[in-house]
Protein backbone atom coordinates (compact mmCIF):
# COMPACT_ATOMS: atom_id res chain seq x y z
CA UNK A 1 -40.63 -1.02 9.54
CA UNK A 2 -37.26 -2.43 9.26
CA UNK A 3 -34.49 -0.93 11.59
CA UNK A 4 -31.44 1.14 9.96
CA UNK A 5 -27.91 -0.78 10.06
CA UNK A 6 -25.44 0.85 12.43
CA UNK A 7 -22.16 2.55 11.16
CA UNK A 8 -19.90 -0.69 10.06
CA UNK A 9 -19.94 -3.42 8.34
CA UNK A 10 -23.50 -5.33 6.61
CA UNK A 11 -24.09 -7.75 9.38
CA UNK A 12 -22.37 -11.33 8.38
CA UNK A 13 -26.01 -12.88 8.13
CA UNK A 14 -26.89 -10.80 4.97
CA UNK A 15 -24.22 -10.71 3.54
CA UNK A 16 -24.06 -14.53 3.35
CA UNK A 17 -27.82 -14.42 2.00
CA UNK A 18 -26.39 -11.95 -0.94
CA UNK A 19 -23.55 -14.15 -1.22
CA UNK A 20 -25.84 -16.76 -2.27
CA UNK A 21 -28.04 -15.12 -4.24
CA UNK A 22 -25.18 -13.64 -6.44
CA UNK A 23 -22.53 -16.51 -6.48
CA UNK A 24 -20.79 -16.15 -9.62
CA UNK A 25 -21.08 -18.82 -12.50
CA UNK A 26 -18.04 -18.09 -14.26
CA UNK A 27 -15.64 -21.11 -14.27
CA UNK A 28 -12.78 -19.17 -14.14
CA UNK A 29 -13.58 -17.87 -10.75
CA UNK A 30 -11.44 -19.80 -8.03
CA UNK A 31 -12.82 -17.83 -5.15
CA UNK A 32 -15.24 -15.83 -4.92
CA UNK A 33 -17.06 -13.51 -2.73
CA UNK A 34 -18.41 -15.12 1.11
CA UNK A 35 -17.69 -14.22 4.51
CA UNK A 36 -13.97 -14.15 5.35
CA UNK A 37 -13.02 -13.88 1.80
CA UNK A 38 -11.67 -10.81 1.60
CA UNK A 39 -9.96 -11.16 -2.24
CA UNK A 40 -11.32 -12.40 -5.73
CA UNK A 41 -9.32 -14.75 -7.07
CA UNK A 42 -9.28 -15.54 -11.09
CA UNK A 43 -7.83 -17.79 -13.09
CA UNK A 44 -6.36 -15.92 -16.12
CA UNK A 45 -7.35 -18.21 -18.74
CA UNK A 46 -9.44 -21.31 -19.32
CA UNK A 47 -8.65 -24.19 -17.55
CA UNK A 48 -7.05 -26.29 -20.35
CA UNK A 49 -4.44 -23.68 -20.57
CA UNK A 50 -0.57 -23.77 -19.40
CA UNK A 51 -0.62 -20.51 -17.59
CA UNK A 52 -0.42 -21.90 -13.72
CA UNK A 53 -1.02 -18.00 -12.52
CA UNK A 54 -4.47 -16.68 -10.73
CA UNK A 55 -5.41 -12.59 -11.13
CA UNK A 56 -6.37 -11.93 -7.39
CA UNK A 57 -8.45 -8.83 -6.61
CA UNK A 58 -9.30 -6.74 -4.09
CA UNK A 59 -11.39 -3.51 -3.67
CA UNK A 60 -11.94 -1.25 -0.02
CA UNK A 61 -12.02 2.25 0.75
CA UNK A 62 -11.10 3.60 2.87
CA UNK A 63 -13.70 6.10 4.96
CA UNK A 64 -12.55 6.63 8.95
CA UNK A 65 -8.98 8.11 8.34
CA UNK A 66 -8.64 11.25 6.89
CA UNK A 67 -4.71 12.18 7.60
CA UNK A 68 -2.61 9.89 4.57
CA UNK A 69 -5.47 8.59 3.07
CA UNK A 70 -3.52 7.68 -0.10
CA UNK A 71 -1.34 5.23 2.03
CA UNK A 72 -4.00 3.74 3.89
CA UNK A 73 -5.67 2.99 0.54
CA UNK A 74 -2.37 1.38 -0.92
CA UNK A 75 -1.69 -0.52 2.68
CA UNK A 76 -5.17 -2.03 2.80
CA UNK A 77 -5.81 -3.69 -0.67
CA UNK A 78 -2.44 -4.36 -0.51
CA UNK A 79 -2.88 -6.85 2.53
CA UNK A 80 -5.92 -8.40 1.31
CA UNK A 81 -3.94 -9.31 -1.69
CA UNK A 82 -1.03 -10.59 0.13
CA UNK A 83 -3.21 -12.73 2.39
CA UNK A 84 -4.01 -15.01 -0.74
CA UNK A 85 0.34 -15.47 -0.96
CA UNK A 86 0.03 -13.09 -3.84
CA UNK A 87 2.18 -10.11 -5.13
CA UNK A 88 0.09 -6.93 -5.39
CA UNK A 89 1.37 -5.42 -8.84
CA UNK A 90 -1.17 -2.98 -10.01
CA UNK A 91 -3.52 -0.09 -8.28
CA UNK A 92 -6.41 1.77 -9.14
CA UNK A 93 -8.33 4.48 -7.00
CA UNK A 94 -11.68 6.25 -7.03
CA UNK A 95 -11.02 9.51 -5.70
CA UNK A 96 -14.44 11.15 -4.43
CA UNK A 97 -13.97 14.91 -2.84
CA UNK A 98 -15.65 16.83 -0.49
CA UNK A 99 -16.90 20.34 -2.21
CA UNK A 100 -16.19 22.58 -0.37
CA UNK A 101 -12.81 21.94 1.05
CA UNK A 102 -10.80 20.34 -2.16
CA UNK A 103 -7.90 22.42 -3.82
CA UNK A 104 -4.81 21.95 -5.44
CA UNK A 105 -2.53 21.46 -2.62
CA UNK A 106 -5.47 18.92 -1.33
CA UNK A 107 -5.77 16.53 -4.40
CA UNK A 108 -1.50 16.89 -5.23
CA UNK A 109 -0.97 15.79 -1.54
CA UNK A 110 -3.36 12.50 -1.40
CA UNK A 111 -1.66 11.56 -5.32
CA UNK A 112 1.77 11.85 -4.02
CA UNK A 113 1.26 9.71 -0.65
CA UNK A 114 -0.46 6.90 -2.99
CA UNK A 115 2.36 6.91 -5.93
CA UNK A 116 5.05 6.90 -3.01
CA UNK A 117 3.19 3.80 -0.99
CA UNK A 118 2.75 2.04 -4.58
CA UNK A 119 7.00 2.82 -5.29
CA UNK A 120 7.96 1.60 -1.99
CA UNK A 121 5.76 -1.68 -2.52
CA UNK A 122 6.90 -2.28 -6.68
CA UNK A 123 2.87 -1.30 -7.31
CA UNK A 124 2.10 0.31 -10.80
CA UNK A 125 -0.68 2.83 -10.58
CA UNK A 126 -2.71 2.10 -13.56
CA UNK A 127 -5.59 4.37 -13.33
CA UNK A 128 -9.05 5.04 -11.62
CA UNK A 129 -11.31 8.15 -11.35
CA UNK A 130 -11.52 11.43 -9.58
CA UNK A 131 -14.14 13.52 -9.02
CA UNK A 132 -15.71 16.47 -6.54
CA UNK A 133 -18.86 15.37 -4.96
CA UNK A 134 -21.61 16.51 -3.12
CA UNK A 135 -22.26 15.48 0.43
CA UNK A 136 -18.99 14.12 1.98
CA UNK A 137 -17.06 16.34 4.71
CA UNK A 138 -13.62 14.73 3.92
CA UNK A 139 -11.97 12.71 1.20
CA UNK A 140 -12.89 9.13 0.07
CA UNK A 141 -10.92 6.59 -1.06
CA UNK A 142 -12.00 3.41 -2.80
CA UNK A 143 -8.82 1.61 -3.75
CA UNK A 144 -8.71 -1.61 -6.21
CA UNK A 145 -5.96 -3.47 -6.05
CA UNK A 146 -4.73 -6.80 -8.79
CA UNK A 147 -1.90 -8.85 -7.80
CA UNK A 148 -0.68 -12.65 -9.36
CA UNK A 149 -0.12 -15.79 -7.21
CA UNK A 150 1.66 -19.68 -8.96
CA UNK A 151 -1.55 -21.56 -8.42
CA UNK A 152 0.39 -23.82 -6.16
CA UNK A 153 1.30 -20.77 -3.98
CA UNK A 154 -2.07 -19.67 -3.67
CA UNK A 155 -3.58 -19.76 0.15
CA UNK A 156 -6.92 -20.06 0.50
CA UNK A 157 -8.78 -17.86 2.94
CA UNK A 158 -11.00 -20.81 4.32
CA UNK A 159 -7.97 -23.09 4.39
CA UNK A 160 -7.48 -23.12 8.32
CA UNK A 161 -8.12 -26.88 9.58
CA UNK A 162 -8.09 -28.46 13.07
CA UNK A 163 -4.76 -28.95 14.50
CA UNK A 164 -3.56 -25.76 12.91
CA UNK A 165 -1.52 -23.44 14.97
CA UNK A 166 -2.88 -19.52 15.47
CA UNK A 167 -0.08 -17.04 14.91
CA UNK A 168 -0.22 -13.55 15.25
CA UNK A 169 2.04 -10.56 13.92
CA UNK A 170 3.00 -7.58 15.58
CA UNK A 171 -0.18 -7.25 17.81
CA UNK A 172 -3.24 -4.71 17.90
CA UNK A 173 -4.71 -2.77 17.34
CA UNK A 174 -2.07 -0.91 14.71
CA UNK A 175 -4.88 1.07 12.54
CA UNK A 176 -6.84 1.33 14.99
CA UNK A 177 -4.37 3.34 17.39
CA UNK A 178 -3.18 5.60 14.82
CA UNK A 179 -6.77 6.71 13.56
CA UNK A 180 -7.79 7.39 17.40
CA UNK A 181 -4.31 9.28 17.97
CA UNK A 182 -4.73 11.28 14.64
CA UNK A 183 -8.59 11.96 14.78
CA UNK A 184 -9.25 12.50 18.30
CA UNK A 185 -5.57 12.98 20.06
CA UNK A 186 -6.47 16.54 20.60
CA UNK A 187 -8.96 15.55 23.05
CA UNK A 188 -7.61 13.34 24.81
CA UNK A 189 -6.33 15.58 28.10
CA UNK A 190 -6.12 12.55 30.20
CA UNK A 191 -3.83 10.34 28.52
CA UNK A 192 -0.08 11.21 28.37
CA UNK A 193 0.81 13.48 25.01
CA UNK A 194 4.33 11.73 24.95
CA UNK A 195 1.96 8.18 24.44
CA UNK A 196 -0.73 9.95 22.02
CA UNK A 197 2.12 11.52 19.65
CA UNK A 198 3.78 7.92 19.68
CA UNK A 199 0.33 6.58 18.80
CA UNK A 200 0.00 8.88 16.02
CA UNK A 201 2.88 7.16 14.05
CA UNK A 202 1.87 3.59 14.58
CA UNK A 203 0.94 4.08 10.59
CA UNK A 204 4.44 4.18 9.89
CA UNK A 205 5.74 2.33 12.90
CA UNK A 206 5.02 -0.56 13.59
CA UNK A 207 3.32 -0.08 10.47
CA UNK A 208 -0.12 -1.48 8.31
CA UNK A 209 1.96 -3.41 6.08
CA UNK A 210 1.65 -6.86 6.21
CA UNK A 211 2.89 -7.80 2.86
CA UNK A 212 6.20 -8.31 3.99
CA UNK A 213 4.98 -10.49 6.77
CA UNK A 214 3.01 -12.73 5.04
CA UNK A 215 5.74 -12.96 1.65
CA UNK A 216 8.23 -14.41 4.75
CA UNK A 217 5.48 -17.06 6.48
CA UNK A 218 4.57 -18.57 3.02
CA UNK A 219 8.24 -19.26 2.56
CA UNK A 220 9.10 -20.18 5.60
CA UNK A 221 6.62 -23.12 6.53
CA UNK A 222 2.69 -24.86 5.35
CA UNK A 223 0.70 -21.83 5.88
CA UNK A 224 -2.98 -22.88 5.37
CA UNK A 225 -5.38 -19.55 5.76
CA UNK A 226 -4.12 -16.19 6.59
CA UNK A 227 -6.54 -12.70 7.38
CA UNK A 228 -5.75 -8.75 8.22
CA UNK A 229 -8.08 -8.25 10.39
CA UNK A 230 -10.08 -4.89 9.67
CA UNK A 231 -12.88 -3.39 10.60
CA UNK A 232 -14.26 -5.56 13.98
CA UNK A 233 -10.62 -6.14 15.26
CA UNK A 234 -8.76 -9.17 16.17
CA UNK A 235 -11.77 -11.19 17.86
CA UNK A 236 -13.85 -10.36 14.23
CA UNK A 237 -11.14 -11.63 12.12
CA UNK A 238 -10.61 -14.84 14.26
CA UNK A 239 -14.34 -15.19 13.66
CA UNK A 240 -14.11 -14.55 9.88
CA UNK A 241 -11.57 -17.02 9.45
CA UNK A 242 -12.82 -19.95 11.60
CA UNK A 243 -16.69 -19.22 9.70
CA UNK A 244 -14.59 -19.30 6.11
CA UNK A 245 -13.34 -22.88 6.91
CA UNK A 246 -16.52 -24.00 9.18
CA UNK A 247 -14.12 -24.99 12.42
CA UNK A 248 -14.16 -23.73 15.97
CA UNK A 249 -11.17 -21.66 17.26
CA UNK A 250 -9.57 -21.89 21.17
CA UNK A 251 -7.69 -18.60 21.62
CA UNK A 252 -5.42 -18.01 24.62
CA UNK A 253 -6.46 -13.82 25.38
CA UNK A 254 -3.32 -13.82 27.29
CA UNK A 255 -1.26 -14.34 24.22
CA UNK A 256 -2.54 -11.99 22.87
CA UNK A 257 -0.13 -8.98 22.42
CA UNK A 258 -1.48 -5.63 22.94
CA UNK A 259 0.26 -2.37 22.58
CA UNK A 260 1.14 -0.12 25.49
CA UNK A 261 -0.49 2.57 23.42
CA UNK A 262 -3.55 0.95 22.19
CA UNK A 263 -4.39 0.06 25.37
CA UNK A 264 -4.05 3.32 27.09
CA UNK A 265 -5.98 4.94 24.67
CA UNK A 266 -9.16 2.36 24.82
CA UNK A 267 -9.27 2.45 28.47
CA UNK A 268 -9.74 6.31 27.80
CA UNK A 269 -12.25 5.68 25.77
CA UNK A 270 -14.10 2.46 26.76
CA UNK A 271 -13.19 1.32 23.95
CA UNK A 272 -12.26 -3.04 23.82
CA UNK A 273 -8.85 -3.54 21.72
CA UNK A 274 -9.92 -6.85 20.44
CA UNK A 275 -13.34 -5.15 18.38
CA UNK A 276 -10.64 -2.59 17.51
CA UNK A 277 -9.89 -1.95 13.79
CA UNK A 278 -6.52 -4.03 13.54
CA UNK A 279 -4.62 -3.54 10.19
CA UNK A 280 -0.93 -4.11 10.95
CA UNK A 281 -1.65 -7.38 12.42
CA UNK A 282 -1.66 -10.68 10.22
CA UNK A 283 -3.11 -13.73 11.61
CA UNK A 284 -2.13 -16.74 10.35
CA UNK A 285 -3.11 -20.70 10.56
CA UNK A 286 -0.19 -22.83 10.81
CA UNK A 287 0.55 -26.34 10.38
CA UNK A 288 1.41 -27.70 13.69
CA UNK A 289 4.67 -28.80 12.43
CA UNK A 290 5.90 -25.88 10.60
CA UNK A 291 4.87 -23.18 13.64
CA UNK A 292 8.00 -23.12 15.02
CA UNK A 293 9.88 -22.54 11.62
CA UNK A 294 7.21 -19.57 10.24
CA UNK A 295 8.08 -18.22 14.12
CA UNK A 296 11.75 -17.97 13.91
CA UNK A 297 12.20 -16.72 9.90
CA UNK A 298 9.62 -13.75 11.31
CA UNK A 299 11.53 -13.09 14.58
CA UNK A 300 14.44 -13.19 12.93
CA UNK A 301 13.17 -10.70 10.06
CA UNK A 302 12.41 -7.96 13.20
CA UNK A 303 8.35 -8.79 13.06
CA UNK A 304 7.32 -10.08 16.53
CA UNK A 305 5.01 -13.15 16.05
CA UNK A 306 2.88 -14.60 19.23
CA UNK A 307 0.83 -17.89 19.32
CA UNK A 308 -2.30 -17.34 20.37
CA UNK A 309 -4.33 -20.33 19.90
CA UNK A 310 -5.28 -23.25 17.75
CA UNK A 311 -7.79 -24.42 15.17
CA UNK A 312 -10.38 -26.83 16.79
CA UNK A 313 -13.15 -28.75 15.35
CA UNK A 314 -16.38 -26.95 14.41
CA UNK A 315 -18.32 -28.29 17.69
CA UNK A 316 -15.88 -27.66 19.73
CA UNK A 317 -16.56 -23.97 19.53
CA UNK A 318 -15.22 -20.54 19.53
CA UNK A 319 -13.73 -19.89 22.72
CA UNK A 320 -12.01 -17.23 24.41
CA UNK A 321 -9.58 -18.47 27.57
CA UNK A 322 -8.08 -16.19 30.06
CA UNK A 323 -7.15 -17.09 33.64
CA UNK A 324 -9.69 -18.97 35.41
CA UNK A 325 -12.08 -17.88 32.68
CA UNK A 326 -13.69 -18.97 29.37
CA UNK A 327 -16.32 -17.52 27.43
CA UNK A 328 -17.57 -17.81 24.10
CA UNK A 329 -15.58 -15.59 21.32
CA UNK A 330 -16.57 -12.13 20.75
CA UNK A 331 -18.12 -11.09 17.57
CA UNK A 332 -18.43 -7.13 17.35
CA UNK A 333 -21.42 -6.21 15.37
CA UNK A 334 -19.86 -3.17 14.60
CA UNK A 335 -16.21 -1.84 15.01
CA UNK A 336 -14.99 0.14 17.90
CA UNK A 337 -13.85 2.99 16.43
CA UNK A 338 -17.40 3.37 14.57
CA UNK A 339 -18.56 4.48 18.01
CA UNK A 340 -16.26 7.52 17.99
CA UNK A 341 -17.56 8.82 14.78
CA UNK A 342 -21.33 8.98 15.45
């Protein structure tokens, strides 16, 4: 009898056999789904047109946050989109609620944090569905977002290439700090309440934007790949990007920049930052001479970058380096956080 998955993602290995089966045949697709790919992109019309625009699209709910759902669901489709050096311009959202929790207060609360998220981002919210549904002990959101990218603008998600320099916003794990403070805080005796309540408002501060971050690196230099990584934390995304482009990664965990907060609160919880889920963070894959210039225009527009590695050939492997140490690159099976919800 076959075993059932854990909470998480599909492991990577079926999904790329469902990839295959289902590749799409449609011309007009630019990219489609695979692993690492975490937007459709579309061309708008056939290929003997003028238009020089792609439709990109993205869809993800959002499932282990309950407090601000609606601007978690804006935030995350909205990065996904951005990561192609897109605009996101228009949101939709399936609303499913729990039955017997959901009132008027409940549903006017989760409409007004998504059409504030989509004003403070220039998003349009077009439409979707709402309904109350049996079986769910807190609201779901699944959120589709459309945004439009010049074709010449557009950055491919499995366009990372040896030589390429590994960049890093902000550090992690944002969403993943905010969902443990906000879900779990009250249980945490042992870790200092000043810390937890700071923790709490990593949504907002440093924030799980990274549309502005990624609108400034495209400008600023030859940005070939970039990723939010989700669910499976930094050392997952690193993995998702280097298996989109088939190349091998050496990542410096020293680098790496880890909050004060999000590391307090995994050592409470034996929890490892880098399988932690990481929104907030964009990674990015640099050319070697433009590093220094994407840097500097993000330093000097307040978001702290850090390089953390470089792109390597395929063979040379995935590989983790800290002092005296190297091992092979984590790949978390299922995120972190998952564990706190079983």
């Amino acid at each position: 009898m076959n075993a059932s998955y854990p909470l998480g993602k599909l492991p990577p290995e079926h999904l790329a056999r469902i990839f295959e089966r289902y590749a799409p045949s449609d011309e007009r697709v630019v990219l489609g789904p695979g692993i690492g790919h975490d937007a459709a992109v579309l061309s708008f019309c056939e290929r003997d047109s003028s238009l020089d625009t792609y439709l990109v699209a993205k869809t993800d709910p959002i499932t282990f946050a309950s407090e601000e759902i609606g601007w978690y669901a804006v935030h995350v489709n909205a990065n996904d989109v951005a990561c192609t050096g897109a605009t996101p311009r228009w949101f939709l959202a399936t609303l499913l609620l729990p039955q017997e929790s959901t009132d008027q207060a409940l549903v006017d609360e989760i409409f007004d944090q998504i059409a504030q998220t989509c004003d403070q981002l220039n998003i349009a919210l077009v439409g979707g569905h709402t309904e109350i549904t049996h079986g769910f002990d807190r609201p779901v959101i699944a959120g589709f977002m459309l945004g439009e990218v010049a074709q010449d603008a557009f950055v491919r998600p499995d366009g990372a290439r040896p030589g390429d320099i590994l960049l890093l916003t902000k550090g992690v794990a944002v969403e993943g700090t905010a969902i443990i403070a906000r879900e779990k805080g009250d249980d945490l005796q042992q870790v200092d309440a000043a810390l937890v309540e700071r923790s709490r408002d990593f949504l907002h501060r440093p924030g799980i934007s990274v549309v502005r971050d990624a609108a400034i690196a495209v400008k600023a230099g030859d940005v070939h790949a970039m990723h939010d990584p989700t669910e499976g934390g930094l050392a997952t995304g690193l993995w998702e990007l280097a298996e989109a482009a088939q190349v091998g990664l050496t990542v410096n965990e020293a680098a790496i920049p880890v909050f004060e907060e999000t590391a307090a609160l995994c050592e409470a919880l034996d929890l490892d930052p880098l399988g932690l889920i990481a929104s907030g963070a964009l990674l990015l894959a640099v050319a070697p001479g433009d590093a220094n210039d994407v840097c500097t225009a993000l330093e000097e527009s307040g978001i702290t970058t850090a390089r953390i590695g470089r792109v390597v050939a395929r063979d040379e492997g995935r590989k983790l380096h800290s002092p005296g140490r190297e091992r092979p690159l984590p790949r978390f099976e299922r995120d972190e956080i998952a564990r706190l919800f079983e």
